[in-house]
PDB file of N, CA and C in Angstrom:
ATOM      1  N   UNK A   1      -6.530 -27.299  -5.810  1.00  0.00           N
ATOM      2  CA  UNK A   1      -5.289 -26.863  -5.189  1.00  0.00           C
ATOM      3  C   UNK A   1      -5.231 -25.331  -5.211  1.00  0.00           C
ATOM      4  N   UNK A   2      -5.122 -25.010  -4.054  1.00  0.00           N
ATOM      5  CA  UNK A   2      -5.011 -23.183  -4.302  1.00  0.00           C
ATOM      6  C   UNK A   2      -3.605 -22.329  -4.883  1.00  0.00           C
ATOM      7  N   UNK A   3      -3.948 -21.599  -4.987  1.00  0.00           N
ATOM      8  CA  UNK A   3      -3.198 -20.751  -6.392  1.00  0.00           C
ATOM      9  C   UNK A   3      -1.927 -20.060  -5.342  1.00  0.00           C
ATOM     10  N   UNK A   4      -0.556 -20.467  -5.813  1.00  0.00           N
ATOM     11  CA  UNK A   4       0.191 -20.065  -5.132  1.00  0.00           C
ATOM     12  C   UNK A   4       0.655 -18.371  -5.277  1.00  0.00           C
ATOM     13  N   UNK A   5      -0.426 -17.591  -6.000  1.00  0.00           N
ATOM     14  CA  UNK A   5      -0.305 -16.142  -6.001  1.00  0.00           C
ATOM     15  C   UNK A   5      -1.177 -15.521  -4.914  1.00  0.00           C
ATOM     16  N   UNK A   6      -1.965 -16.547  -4.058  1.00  0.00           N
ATOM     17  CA  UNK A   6      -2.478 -15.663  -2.671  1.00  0.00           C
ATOM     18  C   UNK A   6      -1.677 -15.825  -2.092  1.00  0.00           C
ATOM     19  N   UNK A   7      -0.556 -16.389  -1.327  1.00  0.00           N
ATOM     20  CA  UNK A   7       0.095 -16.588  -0.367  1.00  0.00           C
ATOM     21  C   UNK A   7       1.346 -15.580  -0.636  1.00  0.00           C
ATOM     22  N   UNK A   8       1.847 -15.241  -2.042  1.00  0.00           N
ATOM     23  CA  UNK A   8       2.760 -14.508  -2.476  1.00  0.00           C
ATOM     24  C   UNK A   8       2.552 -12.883  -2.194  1.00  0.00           C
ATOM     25  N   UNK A   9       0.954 -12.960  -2.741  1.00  0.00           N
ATOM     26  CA  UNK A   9       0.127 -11.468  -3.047  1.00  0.00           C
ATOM     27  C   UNK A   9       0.191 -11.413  -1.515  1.00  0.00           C
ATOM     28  N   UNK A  10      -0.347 -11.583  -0.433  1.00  0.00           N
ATOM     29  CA  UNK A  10      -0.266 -11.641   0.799  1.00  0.00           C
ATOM     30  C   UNK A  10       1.327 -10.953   1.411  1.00  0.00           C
ATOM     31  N   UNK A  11       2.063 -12.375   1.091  1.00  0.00           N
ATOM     32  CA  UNK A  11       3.502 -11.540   1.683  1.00  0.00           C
ATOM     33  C   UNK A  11       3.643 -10.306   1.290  1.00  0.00           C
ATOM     34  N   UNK A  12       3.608  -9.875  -0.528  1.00  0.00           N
ATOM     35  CA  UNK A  12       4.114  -8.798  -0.876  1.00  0.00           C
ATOM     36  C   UNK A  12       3.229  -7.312   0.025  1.00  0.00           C
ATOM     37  N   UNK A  13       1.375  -7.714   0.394  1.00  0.00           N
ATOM     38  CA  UNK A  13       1.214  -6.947   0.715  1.00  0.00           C
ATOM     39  C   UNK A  13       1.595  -6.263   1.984  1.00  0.00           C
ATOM     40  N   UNK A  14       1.903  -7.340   2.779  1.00  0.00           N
ATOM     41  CA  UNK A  14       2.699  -6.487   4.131  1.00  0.00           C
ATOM     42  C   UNK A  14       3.938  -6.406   3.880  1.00  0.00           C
ATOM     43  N   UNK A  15       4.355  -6.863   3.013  1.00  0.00           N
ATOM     44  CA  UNK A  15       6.130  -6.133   2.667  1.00  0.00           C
ATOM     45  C   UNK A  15       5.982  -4.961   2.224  1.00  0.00           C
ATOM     46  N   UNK A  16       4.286  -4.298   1.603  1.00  0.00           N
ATOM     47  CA  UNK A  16       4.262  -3.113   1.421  1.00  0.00           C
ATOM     48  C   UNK A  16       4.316  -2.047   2.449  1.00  0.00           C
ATOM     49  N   UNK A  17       3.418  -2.850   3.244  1.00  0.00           N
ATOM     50  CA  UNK A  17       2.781  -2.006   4.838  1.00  0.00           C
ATOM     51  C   UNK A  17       4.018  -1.738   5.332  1.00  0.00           C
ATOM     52  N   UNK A  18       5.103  -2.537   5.665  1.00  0.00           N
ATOM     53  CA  UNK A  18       6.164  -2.716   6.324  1.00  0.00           C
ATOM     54  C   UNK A  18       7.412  -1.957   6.026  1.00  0.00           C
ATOM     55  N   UNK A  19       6.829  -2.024   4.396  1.00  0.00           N
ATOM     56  CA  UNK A  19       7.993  -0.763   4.054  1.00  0.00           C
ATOM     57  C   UNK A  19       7.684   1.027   4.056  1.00  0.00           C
ATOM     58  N   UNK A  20       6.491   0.910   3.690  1.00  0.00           N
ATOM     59  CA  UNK A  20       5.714   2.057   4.193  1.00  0.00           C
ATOM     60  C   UNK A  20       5.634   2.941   5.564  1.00  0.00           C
ATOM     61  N   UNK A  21       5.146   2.051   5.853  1.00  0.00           N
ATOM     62  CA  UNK A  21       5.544   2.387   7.893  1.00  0.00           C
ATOM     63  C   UNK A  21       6.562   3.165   7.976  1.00  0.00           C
ATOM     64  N   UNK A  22       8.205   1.885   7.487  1.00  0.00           N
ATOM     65  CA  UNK A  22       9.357   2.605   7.850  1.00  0.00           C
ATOM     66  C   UNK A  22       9.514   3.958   7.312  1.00  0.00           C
ATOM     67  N   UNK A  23       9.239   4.396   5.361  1.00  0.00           N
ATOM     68  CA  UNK A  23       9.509   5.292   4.897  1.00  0.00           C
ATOM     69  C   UNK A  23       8.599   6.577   6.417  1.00  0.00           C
ATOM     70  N   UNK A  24       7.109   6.204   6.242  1.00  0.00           N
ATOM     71  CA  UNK A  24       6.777   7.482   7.294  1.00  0.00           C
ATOM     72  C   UNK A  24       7.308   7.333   8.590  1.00  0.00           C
ATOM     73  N   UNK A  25       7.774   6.554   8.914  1.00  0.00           N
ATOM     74  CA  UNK A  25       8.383   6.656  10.467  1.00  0.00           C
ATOM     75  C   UNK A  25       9.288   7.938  10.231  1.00  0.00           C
ATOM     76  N   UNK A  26      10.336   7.485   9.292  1.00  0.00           N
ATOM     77  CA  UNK A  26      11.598   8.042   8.715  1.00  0.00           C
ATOM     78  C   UNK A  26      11.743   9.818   8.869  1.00  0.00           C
ATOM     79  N   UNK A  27      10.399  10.059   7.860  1.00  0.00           N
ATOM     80  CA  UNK A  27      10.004  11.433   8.263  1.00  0.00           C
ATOM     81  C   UNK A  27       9.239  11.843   9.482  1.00  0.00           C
ATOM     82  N   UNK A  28       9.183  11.348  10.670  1.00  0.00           N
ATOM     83  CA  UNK A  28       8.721  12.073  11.410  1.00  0.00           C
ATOM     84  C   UNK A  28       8.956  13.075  12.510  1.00  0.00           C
ATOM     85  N   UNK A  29      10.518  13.253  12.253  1.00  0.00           N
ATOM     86  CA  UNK A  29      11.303  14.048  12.922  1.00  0.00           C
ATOM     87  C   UNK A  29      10.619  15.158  12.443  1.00  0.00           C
ATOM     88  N   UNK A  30      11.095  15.903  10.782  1.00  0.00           N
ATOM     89  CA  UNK A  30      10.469  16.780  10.397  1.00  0.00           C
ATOM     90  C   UNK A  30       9.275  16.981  10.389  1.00  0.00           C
ATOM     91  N   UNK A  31       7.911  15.937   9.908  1.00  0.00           N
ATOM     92  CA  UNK A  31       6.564  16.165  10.880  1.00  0.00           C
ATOM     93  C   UNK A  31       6.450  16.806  11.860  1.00  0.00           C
ATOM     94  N   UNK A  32       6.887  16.290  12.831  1.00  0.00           N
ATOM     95  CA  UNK A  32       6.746  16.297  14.308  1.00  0.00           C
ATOM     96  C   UNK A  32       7.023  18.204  14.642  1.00  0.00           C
ATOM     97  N   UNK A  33       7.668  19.006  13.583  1.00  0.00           N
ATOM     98  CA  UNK A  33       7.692  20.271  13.960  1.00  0.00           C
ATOM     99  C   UNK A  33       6.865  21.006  12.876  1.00  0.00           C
ATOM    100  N   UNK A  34       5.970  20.186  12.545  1.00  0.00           N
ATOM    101  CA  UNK A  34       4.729  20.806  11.440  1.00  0.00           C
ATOM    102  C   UNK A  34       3.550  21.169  12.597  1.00  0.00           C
ATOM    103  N   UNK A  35       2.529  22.384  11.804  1.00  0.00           N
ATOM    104  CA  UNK A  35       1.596  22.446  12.615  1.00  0.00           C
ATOM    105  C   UNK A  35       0.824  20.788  13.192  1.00  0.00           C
ATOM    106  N   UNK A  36      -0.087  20.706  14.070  1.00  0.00           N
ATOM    107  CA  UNK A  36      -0.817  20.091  14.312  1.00  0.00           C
ATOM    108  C   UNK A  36      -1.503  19.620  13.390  1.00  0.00           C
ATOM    109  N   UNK A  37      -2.410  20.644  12.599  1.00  0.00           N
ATOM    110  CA  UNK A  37      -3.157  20.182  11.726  1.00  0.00           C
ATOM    111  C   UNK A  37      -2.333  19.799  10.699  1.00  0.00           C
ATOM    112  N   UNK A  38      -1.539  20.202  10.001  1.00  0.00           N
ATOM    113  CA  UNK A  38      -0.613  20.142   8.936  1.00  0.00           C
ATOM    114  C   UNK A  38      -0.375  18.561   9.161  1.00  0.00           C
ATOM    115  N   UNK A  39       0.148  17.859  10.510  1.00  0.00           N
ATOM    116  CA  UNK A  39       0.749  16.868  10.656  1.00  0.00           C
ATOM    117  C   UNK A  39      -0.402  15.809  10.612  1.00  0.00           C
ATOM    118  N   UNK A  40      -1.839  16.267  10.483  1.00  0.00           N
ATOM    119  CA  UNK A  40      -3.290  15.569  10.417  1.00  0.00           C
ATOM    120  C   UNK A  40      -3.374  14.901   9.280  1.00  0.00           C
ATOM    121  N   UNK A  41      -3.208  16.080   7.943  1.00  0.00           N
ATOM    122  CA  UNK A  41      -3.501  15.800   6.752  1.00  0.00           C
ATOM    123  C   UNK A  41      -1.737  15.211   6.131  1.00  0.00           C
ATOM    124  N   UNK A  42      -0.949  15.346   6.577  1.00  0.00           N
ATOM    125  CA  UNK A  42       0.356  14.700   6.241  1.00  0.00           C
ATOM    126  C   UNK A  42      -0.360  12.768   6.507  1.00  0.00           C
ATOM    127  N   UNK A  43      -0.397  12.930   7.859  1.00  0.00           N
ATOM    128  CA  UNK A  43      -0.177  11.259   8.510  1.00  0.00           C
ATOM    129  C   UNK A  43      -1.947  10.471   7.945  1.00  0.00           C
ATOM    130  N   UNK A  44      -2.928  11.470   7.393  1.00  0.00           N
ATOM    131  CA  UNK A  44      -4.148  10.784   6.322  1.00  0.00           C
ATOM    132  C   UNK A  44      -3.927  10.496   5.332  1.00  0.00           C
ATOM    133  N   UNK A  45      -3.240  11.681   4.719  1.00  0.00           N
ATOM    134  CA  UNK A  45      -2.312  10.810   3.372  1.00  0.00           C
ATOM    135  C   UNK A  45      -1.700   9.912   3.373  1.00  0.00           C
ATOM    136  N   UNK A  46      -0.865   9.770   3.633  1.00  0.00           N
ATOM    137  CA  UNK A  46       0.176   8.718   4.430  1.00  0.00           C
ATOM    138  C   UNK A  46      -0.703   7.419   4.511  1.00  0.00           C
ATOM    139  N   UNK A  47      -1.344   7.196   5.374  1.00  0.00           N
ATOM    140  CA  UNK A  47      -1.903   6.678   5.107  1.00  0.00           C
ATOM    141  C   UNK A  47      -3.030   5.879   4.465  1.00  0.00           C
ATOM    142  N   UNK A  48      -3.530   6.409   3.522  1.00  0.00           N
ATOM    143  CA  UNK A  48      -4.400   6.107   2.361  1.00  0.00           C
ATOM    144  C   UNK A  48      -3.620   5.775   1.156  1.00  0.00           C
ATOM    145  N   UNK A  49      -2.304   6.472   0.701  1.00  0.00           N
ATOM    146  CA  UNK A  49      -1.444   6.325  -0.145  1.00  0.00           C
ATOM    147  C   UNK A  49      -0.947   5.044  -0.271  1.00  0.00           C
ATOM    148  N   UNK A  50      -0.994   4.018   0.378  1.00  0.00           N
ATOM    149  CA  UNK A  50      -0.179   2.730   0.342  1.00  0.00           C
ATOM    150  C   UNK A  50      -1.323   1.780  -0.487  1.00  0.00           C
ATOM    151  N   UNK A  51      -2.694   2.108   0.022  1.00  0.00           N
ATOM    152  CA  UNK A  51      -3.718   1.388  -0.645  1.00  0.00           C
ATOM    153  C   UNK A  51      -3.635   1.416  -2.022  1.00  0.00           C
ATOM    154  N   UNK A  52      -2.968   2.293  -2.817  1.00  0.00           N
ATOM    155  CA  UNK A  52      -3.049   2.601  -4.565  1.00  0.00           C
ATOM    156  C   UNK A  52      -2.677   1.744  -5.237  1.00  0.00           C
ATOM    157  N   UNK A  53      -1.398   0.822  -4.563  1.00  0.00           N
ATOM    158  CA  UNK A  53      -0.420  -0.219  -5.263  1.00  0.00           C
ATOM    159  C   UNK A  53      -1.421  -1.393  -5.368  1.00  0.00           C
ATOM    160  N   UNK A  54      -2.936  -1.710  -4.098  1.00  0.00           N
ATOM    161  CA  UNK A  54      -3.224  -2.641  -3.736  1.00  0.00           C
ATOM    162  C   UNK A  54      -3.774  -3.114  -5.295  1.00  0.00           C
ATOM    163  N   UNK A  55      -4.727  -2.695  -5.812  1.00  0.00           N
ATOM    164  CA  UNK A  55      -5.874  -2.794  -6.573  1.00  0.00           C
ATOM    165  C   UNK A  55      -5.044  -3.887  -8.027  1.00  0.00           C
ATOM    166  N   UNK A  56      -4.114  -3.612  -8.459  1.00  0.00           N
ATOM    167  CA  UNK A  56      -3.681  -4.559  -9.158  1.00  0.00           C
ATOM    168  C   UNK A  56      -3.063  -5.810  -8.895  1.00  0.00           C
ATOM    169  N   UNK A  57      -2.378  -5.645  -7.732  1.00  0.00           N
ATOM    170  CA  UNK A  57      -1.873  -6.624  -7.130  1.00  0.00           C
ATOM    171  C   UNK A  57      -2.804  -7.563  -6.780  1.00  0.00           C
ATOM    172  N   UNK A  58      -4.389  -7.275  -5.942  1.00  0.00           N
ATOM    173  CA  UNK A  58      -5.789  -8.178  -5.615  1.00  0.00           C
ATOM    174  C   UNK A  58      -5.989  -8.868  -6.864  1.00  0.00           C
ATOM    175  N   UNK A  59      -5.974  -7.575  -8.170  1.00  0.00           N
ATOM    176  CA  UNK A  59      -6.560  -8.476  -9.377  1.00  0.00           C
ATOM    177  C   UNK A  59      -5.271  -9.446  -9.886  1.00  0.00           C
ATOM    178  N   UNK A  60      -4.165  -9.638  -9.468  1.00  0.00           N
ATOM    179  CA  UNK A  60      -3.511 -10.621  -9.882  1.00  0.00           C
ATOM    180  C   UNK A  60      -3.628 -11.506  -9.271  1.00  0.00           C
ATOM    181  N   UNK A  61      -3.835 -11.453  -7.734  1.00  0.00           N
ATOM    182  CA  UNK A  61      -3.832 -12.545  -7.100  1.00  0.00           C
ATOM    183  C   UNK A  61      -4.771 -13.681  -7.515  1.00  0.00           C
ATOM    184  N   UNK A  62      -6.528 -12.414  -8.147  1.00  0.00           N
ATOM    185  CA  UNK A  62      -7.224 -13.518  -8.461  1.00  0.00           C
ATOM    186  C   UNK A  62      -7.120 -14.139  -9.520  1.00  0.00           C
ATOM    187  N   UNK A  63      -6.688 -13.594 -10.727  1.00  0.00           N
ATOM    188  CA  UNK A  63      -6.452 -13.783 -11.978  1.00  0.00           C
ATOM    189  C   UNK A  63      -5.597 -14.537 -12.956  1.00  0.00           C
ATOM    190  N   UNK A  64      -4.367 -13.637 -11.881  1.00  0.00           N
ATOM    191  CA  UNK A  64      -3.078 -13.758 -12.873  1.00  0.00           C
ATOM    192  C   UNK A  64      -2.550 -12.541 -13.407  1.00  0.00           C
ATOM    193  N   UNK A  65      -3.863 -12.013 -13.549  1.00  0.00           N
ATOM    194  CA  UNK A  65      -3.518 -10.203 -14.767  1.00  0.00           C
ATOM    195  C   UNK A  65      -3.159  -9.393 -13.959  1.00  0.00           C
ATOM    196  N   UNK A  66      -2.006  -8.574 -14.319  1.00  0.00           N
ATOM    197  CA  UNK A  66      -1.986  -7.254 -13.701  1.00  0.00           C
ATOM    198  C   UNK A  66      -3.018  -6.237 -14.193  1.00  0.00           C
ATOM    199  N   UNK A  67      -2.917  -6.107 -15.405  1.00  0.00           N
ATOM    200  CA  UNK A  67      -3.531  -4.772 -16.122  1.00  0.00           C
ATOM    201  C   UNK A  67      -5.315  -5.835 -16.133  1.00  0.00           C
ATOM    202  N   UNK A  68      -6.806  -4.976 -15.658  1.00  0.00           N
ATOM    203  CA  UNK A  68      -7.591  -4.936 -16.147  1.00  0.00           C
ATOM    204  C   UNK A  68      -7.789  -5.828 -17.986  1.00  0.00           C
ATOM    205  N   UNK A  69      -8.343  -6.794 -17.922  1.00  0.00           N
ATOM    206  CA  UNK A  69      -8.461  -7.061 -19.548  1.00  0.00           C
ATOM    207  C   UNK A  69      -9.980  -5.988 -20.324  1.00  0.00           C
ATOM    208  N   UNK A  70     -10.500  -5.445 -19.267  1.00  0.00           N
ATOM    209  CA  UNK A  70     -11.355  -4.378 -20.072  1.00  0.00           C
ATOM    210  C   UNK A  70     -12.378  -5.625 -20.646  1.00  0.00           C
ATOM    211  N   UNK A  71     -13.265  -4.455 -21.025  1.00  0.00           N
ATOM    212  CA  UNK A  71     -15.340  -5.240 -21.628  1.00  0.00           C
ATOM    213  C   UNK A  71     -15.036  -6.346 -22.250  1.00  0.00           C
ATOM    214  N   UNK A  72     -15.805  -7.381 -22.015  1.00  0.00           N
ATOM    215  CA  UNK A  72     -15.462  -8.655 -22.683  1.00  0.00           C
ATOM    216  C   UNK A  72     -16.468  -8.914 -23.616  1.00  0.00           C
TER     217      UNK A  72
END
């Protein structure tokens, strides 16, 4: 029977994307009068930044654990 923390881990992760999005949508008024380049390395961050939350959340999904249990 499969583990009802993929289907959870799943929702939560596009409830991340989804909330993310909105926060940078939010700012893009002020973006939008940043240099060009400025608004390059703003909207790369931006986007790479949401991935940070992922890595514990995957290992719970498979696990159970949040935190790493470290060398066994």
């Amino acid at each position: 029977m499969p583990s009802w923390r993929k289907p959870a881990g799943m929702a939560l992760i596009l409830t991340i994307i989804l909330v993310w999005a909105i926060i940078v949508a939010s700012f893009s008024g002020p973006i939008e009068r940043l240099h060009a380049i400025v608004q390059c390395v703003i909207y790369l961050v931006a986007g790479i930044v949401w991935i940070l939350p992922l890595k514990p959340l995957l290992r719970w999904m498979e696990t159970g654990l949040w935190r790493d249990p470290g060398p066994r």
